[in-house]
Protein backbone atom coordinates (compact mmCIF):
# COMPACT_ATOMS: atom_id res chain seq x y z
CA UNK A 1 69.09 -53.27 9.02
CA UNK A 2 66.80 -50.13 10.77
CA UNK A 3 68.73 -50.33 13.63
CA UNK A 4 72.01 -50.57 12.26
CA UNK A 5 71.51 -47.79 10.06
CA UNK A 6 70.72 -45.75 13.28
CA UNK A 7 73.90 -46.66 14.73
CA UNK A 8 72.72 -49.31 17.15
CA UNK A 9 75.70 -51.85 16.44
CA UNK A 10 75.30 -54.64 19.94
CA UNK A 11 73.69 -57.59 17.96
CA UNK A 12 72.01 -58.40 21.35
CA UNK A 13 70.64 -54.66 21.93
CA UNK A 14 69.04 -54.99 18.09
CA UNK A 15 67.73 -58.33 19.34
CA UNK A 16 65.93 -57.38 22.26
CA UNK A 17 64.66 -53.86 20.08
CA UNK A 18 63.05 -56.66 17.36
CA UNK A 19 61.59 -58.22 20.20
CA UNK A 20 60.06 -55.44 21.47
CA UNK A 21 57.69 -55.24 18.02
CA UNK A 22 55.81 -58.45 18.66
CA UNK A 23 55.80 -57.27 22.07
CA UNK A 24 53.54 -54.66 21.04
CA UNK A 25 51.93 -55.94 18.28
CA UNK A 26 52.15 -59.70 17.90
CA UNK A 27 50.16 -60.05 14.60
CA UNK A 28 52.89 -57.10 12.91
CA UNK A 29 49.25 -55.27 11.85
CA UNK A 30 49.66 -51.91 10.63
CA UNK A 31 46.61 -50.54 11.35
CA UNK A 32 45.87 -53.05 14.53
CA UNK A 33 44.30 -50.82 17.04
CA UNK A 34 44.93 -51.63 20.80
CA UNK A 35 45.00 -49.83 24.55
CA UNK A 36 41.07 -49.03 24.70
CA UNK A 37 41.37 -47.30 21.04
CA UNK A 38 44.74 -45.25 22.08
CA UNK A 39 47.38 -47.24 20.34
CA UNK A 40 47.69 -47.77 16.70
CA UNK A 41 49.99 -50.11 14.39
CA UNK A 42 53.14 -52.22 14.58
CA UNK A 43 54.91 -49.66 17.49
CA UNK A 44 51.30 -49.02 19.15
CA UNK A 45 51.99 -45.52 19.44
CA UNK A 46 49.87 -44.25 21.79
CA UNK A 47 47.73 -41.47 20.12
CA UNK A 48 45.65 -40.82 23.14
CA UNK A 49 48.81 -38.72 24.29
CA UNK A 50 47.95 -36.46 21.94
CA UNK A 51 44.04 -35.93 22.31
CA UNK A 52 42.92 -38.45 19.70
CA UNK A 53 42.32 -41.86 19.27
CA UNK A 54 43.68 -44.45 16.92
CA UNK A 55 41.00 -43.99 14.58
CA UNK A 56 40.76 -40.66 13.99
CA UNK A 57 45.16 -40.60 13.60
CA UNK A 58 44.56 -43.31 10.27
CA UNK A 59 42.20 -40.77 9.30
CA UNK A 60 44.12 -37.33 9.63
CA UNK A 61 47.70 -39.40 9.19
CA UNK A 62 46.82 -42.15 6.09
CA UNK A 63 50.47 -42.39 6.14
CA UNK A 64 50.74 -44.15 9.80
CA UNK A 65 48.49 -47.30 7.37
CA UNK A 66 51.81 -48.12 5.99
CA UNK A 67 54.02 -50.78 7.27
CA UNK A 68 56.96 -49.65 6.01
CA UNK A 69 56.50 -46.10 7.90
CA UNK A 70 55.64 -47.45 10.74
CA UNK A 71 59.05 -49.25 11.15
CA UNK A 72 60.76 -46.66 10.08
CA UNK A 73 58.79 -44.38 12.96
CA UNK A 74 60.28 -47.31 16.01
CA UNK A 75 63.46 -47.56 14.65
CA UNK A 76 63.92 -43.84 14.66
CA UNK A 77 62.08 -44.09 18.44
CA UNK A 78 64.38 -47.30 19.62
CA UNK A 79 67.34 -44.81 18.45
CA UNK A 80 66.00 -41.63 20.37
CA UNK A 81 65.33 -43.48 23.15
CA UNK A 82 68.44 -45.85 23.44
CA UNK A 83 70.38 -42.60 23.16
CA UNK A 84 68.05 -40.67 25.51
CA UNK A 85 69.68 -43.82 28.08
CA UNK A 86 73.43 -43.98 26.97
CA UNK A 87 73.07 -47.26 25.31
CA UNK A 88 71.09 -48.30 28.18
CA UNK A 89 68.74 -51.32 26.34
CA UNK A 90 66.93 -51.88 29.21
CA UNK A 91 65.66 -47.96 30.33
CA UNK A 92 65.30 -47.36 26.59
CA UNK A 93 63.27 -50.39 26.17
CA UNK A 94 60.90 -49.74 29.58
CA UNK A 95 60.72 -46.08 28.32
CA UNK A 96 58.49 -46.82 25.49
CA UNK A 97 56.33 -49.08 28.09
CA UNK A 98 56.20 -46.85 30.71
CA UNK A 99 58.64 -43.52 31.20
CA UNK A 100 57.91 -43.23 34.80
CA UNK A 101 59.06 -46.74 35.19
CA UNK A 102 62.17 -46.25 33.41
CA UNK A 103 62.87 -42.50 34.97
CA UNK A 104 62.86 -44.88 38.30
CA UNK A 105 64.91 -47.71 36.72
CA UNK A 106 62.24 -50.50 37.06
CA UNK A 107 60.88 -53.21 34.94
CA UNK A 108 57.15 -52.52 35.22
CA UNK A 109 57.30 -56.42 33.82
CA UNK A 110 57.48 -54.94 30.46
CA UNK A 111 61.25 -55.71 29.69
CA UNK A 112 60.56 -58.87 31.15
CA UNK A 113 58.09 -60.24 28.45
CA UNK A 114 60.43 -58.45 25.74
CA UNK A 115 63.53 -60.52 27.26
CA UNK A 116 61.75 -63.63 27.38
CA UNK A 117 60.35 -63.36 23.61
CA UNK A 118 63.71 -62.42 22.50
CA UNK A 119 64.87 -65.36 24.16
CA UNK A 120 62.19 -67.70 22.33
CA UNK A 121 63.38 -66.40 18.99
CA UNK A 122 67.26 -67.50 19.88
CA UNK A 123 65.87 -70.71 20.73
CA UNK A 124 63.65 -70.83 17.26
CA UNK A 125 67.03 -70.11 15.25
């Protein structure tokens, strides 16, 4: 429902997008902390970017502890991002991964494992 409130109507874009969370996360954590200490929650933002680690962001943002914020925060990121590529699910998808992969338009191996676990929930249904 995120993702179609953003606009994002292809069933099989939202798919792969869903995917994409236990891609990052697997165990759907909020405050799971990966990426040597950089990357924090369900999206794994990457903190680091910003000159702090994941700690110290649950400290100074309490809000990012949240579940519900956090999906809020990728669905509002998938949207950017899928925009930021024309409706292009596969850049917008290898962006959050890597944006010098998806600036090139190449799977780093990222989309790959999303396409693959998208493909094992279609199979669980």
């Amino acid at each position: 429902m995120l993702l179609i409130a953003r606009g994002i109507e292809d069933p099989e874009h939202r798919k792969l997008m869903a995917s994409q969370i236990y891609a990052e996360n697997g165990s759907l954590l909020p405050e799971r902390i990966g990426d040597k200490g950089c990357s924090l929650g369900i999206p794994q933002r990457n903190f680091c970017l910003y000159g702090i680690s994941a700690k110290t962001a649950l400290k100074r943002y309490p809000v990012w502890k949240d579940y519900k914020f956090q999906l809020e925060w990728m669905a509002d990121k998938a949207r950017e991002d899928y925009n930021r590529f024309n409706s292009n699910v596969f850049l917008s998808i290898i962006f959050h991964n890597c944006p010098v992969c998806a600036k090139a338009g190449k799977d780093n191996g990222y989309y790959k494992k999303v396409y693959n676990l998208s493909m094992r929930f279609t199979q669980a249904l």
